[in-house]
C-alpha atoms as a PDB file:
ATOM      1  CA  UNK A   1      49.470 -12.268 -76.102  1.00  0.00           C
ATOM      2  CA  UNK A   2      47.936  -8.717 -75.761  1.00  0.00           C
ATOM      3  CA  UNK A   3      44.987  -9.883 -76.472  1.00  0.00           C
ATOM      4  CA  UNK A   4      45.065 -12.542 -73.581  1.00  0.00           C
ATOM      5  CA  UNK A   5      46.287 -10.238 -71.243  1.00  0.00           C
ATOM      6  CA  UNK A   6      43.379  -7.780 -72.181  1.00  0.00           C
ATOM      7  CA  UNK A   7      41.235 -10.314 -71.530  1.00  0.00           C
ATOM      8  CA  UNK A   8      42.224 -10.923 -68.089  1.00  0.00           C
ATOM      9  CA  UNK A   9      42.471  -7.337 -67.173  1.00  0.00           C
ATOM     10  CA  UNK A  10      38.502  -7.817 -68.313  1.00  0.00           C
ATOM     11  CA  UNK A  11      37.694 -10.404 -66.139  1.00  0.00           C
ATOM     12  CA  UNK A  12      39.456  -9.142 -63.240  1.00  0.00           C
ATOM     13  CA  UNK A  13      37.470  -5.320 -63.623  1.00  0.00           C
ATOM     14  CA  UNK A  14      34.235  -7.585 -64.106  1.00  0.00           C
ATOM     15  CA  UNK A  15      34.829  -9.502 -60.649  1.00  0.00           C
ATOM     16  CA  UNK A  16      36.432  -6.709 -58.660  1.00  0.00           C
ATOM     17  CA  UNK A  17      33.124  -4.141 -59.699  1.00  0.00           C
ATOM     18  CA  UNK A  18      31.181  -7.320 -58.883  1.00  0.00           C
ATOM     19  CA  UNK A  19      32.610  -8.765 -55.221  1.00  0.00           C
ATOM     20  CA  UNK A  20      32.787  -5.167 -54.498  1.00  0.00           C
ATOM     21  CA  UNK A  21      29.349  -4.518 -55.340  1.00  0.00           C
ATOM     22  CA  UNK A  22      28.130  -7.537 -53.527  1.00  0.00           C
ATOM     23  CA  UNK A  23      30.021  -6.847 -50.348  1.00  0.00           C
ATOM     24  CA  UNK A  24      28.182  -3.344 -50.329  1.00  0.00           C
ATOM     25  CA  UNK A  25      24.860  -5.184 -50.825  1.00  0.00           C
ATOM     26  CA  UNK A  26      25.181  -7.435 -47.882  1.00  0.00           C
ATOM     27  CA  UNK A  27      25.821 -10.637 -49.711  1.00  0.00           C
ATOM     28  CA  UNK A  28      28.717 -11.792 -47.932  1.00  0.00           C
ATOM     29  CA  UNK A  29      29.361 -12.013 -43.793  1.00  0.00           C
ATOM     30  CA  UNK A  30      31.563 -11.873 -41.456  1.00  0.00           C
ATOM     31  CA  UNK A  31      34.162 -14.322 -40.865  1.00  0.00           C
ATOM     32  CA  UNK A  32      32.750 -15.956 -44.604  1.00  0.00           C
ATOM     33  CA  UNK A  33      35.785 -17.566 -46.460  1.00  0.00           C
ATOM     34  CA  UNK A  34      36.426 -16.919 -49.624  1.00  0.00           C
ATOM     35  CA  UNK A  35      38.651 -19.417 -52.028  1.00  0.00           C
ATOM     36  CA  UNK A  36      39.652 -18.369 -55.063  1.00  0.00           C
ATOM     37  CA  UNK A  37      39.435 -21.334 -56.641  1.00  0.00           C
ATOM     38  CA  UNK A  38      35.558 -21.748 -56.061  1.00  0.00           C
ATOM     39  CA  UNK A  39      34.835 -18.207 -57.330  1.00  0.00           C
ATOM     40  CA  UNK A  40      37.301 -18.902 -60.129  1.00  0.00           C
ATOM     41  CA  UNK A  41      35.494 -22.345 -61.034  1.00  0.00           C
ATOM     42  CA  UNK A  42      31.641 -20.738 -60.508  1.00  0.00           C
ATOM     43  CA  UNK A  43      32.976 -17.645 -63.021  1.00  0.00           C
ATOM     44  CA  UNK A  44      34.982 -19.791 -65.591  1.00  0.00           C
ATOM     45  CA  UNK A  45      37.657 -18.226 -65.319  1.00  0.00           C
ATOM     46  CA  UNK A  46      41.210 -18.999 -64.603  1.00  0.00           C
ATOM     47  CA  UNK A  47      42.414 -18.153 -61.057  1.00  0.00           C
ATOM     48  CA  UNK A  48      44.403 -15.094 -62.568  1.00  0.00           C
ATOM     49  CA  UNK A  49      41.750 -12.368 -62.259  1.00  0.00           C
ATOM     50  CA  UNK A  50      39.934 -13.843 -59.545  1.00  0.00           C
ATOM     51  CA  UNK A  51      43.634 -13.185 -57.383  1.00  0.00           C
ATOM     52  CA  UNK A  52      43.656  -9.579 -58.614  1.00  0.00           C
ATOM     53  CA  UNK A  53      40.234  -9.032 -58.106  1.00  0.00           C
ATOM     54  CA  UNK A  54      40.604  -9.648 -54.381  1.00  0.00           C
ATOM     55  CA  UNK A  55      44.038  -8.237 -54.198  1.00  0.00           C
ATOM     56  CA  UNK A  56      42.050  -5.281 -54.983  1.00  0.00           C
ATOM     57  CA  UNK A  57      39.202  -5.700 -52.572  1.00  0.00           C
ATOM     58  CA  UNK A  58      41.997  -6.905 -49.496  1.00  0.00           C
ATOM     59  CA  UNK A  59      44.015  -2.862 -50.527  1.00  0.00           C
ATOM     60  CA  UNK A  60      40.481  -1.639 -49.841  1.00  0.00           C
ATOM     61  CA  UNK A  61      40.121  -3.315 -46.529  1.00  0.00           C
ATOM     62  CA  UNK A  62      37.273  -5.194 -47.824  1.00  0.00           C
ATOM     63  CA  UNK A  63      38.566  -8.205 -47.081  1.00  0.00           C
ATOM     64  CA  UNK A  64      41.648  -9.643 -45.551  1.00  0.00           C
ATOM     65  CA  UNK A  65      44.870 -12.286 -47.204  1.00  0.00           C
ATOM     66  CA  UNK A  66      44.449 -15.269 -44.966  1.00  0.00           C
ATOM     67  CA  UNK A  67      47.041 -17.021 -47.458  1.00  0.00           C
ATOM     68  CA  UNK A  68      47.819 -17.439 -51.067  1.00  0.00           C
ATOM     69  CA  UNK A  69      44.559 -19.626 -51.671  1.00  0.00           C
ATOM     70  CA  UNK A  70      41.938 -17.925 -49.693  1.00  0.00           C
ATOM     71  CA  UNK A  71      40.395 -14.339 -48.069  1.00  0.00           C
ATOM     72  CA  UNK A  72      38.078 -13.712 -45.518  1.00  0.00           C
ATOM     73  CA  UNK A  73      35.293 -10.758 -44.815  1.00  0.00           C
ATOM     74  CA  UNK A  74      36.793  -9.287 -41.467  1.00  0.00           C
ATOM     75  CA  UNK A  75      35.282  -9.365 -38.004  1.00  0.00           C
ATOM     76  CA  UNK A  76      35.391  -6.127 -36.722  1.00  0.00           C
ATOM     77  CA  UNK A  77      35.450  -5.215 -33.649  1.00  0.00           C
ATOM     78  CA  UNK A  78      32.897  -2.622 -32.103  1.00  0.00           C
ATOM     79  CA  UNK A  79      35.134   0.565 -32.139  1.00  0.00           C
ATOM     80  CA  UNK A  80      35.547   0.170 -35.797  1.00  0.00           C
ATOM     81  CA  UNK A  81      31.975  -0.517 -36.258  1.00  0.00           C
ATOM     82  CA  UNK A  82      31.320   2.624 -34.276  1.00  0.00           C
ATOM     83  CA  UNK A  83      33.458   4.749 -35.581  1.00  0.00           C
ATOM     84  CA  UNK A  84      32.105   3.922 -39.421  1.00  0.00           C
ATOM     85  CA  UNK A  85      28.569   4.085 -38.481  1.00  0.00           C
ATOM     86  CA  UNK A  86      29.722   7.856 -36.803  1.00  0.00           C
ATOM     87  CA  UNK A  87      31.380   8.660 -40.410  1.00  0.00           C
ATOM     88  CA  UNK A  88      28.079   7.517 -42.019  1.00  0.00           C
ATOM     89  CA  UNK A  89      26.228   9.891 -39.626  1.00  0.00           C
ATOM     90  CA  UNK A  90      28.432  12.620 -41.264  1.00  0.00           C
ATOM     91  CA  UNK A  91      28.621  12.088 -44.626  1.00  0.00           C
ATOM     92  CA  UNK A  92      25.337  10.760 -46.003  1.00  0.00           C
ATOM     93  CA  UNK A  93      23.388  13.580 -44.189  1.00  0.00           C
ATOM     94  CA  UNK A  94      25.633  15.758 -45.052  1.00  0.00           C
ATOM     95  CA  UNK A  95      24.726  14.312 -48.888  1.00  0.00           C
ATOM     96  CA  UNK A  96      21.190  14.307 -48.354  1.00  0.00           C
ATOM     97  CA  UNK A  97      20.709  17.829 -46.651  1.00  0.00           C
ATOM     98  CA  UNK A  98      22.673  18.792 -50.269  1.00  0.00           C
ATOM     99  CA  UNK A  99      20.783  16.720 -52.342  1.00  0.00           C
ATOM    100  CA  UNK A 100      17.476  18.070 -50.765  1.00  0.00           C
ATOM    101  CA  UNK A 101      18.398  21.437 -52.521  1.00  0.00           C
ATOM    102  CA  UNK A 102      19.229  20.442 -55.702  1.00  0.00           C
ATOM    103  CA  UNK A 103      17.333  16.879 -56.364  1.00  0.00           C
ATOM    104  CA  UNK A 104      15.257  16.614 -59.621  1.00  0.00           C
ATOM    105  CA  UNK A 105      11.613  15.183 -59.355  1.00  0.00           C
ATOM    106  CA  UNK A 106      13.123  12.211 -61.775  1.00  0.00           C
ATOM    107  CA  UNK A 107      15.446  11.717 -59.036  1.00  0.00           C
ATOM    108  CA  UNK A 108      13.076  11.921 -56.198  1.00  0.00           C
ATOM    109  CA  UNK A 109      11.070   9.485 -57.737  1.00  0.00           C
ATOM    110  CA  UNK A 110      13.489   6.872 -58.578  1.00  0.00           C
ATOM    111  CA  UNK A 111      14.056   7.246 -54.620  1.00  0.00           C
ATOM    112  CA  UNK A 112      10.010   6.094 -53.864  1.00  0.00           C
ATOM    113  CA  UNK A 113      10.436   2.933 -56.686  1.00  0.00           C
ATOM    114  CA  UNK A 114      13.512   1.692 -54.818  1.00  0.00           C
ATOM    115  CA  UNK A 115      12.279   1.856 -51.202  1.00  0.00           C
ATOM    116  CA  UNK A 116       8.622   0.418 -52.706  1.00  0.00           C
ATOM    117  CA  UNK A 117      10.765  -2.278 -53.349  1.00  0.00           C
ATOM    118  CA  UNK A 118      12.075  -2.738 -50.149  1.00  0.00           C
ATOM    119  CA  UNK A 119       8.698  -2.633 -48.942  1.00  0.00           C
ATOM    120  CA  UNK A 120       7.833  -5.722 -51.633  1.00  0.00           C
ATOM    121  CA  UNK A 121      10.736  -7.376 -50.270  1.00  0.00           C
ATOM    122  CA  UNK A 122      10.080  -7.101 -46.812  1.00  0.00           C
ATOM    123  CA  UNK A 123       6.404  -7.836 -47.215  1.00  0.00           C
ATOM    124  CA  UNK A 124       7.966 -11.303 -48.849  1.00  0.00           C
ATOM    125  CA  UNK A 125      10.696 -11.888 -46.217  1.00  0.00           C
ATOM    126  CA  UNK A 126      13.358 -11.343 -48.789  1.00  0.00           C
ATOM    127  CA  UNK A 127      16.233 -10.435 -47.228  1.00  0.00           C
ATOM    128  CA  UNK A 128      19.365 -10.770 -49.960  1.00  0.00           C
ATOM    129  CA  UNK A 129      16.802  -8.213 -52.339  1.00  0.00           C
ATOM    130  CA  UNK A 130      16.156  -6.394 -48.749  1.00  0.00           C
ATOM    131  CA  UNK A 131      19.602  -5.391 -48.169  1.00  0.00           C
ATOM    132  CA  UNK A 132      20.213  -4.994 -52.099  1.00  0.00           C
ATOM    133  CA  UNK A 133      17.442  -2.379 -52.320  1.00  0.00           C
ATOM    134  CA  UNK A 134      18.257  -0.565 -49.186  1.00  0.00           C
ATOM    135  CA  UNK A 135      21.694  -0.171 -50.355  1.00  0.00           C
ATOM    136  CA  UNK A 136      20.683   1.268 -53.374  1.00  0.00           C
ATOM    137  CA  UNK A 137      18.578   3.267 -51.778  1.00  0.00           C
ATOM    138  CA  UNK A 138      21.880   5.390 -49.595  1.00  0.00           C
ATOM    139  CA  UNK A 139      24.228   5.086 -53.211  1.00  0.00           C
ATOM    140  CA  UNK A 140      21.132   7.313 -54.863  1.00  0.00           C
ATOM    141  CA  UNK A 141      20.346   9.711 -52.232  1.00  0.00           C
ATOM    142  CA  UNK A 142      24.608  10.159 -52.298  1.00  0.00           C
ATOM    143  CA  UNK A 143      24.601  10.172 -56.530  1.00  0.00           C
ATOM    144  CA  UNK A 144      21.259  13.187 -56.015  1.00  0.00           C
ATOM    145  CA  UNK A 145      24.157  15.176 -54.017  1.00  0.00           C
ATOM    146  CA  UNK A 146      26.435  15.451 -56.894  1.00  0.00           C
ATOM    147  CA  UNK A 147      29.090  15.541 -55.129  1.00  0.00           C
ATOM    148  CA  UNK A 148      31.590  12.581 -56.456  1.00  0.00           C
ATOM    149  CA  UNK A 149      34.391  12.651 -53.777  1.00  0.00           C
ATOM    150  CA  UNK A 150      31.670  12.646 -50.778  1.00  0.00           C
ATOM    151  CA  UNK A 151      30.055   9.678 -52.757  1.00  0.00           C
ATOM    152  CA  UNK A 152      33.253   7.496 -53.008  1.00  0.00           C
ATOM    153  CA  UNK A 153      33.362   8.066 -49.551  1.00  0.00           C
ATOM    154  CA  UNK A 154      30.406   6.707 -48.595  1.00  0.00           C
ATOM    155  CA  UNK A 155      30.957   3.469 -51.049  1.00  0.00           C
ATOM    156  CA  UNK A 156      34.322   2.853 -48.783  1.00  0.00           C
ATOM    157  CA  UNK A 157      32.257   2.983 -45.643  1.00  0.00           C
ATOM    158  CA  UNK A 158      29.499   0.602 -47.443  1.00  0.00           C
ATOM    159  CA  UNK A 159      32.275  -1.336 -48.696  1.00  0.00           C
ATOM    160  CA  UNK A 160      33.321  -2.595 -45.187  1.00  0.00           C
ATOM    161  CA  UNK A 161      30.054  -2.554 -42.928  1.00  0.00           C
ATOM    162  CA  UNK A 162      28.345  -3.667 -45.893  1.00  0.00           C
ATOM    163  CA  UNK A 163      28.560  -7.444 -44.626  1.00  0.00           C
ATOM    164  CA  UNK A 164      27.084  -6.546 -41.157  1.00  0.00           C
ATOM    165  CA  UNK A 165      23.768  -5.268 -42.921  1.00  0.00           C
ATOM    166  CA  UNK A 166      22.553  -9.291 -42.048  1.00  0.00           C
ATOM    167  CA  UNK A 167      22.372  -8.221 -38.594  1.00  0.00           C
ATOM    168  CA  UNK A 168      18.983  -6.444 -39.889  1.00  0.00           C
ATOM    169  CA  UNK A 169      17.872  -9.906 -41.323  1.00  0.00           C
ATOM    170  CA  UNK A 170      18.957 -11.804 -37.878  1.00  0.00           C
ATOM    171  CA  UNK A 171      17.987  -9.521 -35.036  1.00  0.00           C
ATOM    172  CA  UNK A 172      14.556  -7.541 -34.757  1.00  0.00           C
ATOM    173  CA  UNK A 173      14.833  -3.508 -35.864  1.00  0.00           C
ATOM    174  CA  UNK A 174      12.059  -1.587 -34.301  1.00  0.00           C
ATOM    175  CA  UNK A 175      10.255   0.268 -36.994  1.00  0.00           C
ATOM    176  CA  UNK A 176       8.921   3.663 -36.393  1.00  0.00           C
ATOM    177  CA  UNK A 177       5.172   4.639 -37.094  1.00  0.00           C
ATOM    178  CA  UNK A 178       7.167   6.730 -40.475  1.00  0.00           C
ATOM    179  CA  UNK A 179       9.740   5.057 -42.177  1.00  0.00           C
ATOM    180  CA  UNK A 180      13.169   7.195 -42.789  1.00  0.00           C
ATOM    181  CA  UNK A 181      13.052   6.642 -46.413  1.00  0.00           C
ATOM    182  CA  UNK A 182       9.549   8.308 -46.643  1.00  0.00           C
ATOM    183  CA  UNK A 183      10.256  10.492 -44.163  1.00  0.00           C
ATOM    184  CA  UNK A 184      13.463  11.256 -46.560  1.00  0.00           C
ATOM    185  CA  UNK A 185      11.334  11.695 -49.586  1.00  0.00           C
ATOM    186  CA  UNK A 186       8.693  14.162 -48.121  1.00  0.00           C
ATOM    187  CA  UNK A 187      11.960  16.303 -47.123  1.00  0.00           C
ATOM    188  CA  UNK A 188      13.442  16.249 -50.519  1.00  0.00           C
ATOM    189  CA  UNK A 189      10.179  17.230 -51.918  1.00  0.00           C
ATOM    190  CA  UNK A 190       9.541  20.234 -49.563  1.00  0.00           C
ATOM    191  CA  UNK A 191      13.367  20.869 -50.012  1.00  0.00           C
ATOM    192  CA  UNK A 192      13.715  20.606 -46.801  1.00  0.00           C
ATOM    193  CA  UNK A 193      17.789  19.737 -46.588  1.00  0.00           C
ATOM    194  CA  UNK A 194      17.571  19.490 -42.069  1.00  0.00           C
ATOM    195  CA  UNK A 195      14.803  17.321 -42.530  1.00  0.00           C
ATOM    196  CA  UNK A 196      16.530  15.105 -44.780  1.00  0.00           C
ATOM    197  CA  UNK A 197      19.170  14.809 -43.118  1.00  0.00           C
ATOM    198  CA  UNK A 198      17.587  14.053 -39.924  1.00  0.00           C
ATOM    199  CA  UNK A 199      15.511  11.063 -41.600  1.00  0.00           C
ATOM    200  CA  UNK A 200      18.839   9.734 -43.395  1.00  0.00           C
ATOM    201  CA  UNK A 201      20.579   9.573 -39.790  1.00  0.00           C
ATOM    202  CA  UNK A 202      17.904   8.155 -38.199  1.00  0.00           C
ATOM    203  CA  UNK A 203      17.687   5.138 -40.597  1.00  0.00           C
ATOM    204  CA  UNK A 204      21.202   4.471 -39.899  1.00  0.00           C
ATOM    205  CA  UNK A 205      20.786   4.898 -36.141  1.00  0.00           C
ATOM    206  CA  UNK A 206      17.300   2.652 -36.485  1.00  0.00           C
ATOM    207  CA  UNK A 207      19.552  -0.443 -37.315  1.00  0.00           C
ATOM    208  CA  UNK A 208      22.461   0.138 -35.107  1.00  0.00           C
ATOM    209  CA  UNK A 209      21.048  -1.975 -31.832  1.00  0.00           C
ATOM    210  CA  UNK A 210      20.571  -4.651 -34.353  1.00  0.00           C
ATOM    211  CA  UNK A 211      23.978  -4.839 -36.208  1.00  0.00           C
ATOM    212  CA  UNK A 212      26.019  -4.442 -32.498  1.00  0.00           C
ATOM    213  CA  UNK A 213      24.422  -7.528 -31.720  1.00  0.00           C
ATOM    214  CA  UNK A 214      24.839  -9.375 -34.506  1.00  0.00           C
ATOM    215  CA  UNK A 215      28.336  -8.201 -34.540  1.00  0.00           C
ATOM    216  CA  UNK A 216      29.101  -9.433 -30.973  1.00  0.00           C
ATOM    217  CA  UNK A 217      27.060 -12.794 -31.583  1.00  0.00           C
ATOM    218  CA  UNK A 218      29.293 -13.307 -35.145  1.00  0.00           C
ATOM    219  CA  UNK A 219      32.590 -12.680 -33.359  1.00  0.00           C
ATOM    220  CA  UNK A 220      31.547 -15.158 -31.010  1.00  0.00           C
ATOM    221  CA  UNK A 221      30.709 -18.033 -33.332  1.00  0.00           C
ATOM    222  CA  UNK A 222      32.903 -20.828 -33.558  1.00  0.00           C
ATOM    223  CA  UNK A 223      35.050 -21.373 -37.371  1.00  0.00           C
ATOM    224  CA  UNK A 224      32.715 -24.415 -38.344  1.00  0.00           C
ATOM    225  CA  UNK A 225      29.219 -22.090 -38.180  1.00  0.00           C
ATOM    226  CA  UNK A 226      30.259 -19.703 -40.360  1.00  0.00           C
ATOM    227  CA  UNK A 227      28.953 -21.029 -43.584  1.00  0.00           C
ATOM    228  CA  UNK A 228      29.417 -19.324 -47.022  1.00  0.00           C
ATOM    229  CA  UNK A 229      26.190 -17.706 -48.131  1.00  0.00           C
ATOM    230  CA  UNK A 230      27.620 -17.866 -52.217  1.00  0.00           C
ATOM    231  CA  UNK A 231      27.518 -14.710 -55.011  1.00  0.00           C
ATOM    232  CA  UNK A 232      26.394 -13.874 -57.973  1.00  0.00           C
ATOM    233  CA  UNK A 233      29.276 -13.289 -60.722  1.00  0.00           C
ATOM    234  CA  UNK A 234      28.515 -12.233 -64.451  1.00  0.00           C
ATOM    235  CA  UNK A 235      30.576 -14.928 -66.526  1.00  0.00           C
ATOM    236  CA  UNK A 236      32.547 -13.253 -69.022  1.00  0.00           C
ATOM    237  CA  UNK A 237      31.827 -13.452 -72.471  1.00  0.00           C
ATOM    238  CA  UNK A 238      32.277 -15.983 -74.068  1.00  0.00           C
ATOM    239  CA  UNK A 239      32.222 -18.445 -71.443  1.00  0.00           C
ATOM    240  CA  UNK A 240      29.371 -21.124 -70.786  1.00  0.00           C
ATOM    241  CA  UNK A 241      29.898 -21.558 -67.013  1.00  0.00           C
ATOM    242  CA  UNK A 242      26.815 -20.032 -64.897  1.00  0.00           C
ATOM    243  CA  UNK A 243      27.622 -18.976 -61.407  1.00  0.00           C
ATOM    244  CA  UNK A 244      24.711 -19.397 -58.843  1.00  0.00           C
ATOM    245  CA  UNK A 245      24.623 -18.559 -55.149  1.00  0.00           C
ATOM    246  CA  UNK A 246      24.250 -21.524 -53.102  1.00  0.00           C
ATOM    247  CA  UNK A 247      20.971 -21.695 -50.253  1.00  0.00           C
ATOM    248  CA  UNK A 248      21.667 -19.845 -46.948  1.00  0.00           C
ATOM    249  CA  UNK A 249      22.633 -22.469 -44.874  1.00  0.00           C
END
């Protein structure tokens, strides 16, 4: 029995770091509906720690209860969007002006392989490795800060605009002559922690236009249009059930 119950505690840590990871990354959207007996089936798991996964993820506002059988990724509204996109403004320059100071060449160049990918991914019009790599791209510019409590801040705020980041895919983001993440990387370089921050801010700013109007467009979509993009979940061990994402409908 305390085996058993060990296990599920497992398998419910495995999808909760997974969903949660996922939402941060862009692969689900707004208004998607999620049931937990698809994720449960896709994982191979029972429907046990795919409940307490998202009981988890609906206490972090991730996601909201729509009954006992089902959540949804919220809608939110554009005050909310504004006032997290304002907290991101804060924080993660806040982060990077720190981490400009104190970031190790390792570090920094970790920071030019991930947004090279980006580039690679853009170049191939890849836009679930697009928003993967970008994301990755803010969590290591936070982790360079070393500052833990401002970085589990920042994975809150990523946690819950994380599903508007396929605004960037739907709507057109003007690109300036200088990328911020290069721009970012020249100022960590020169330890240059107001330049950094300036080039973190203005890559959030750069996509804002783009996410309020996919955020305005989404709200307005009727039920039947919003179609389940899928996820990725590691199957437990043990377990001979693969989980795939379905095709972007």
């Amino acid at each position: 029995m305390e085996a058993a119950l060990l296990n599920r505690a497992n398998y419910a840590t495995q999808l909760y770091v997974q969903l949660r990871h996922e939402l941060m990354a862009g692969r689900y959207e707004p208004g998607q509906k999620l049931k937990l007996r698809d994720i449960a089936d896709r994982a191979g798991v029972s429907v046990t720690p795919v409940r307490e996964a998202l009981a988890r993820l609906v206490s972090d506002q991730a996601l909201v209860q729509i009954d006992h059988h089902s959540v949804c990724v919220p809608v939110m509204d554009l005050d909310r969007f504004d006032e997290l996109r304002d907290l991101r403004l804060d924080l993660e320059g806040k982060a990077a002006e720190r981490a400009a100071s104190i970031a190790d060449p390792v570090s920094i160049d970790d920071l030019e392989v991930i947004h090279a990918r980006v580039v690679t991914a853009r170049a191939a019009s890849a836009n679930t490795e697009i928003l993967l790599e970008n994301e990755r791209f803010h969590m290591a510019v936070c982790q360079a800060a070393c500052m833990p409590v401002l970085a589990h801040l920042v994975e809150i705020l990523w946690l819950q605009c994380g599903p508007l980041m396929h605004g960037i895919t739907r709507w057109p983001v003007t690109q300036p002559p200088r990328h911020p993440h290069v721009a970012l990387i020249a100022a960590f370089r020169a330890r240059d922690g107001a330049a950094a921050a300036a080039a973190i801010r203005e890559d959030i700013l750069m996509s804002t236009d783009a996410l309020r109007r996919y955020l305005t467009s989404h709200a307005e979509r009727p039920a039947w249009a919003r179609q389940a993009l899928g996820v990725v979940i590691p199957v437990p061990a043990g377990s001979s059930a693969t989980l795939r994402p379905r095709a972007n409908a």
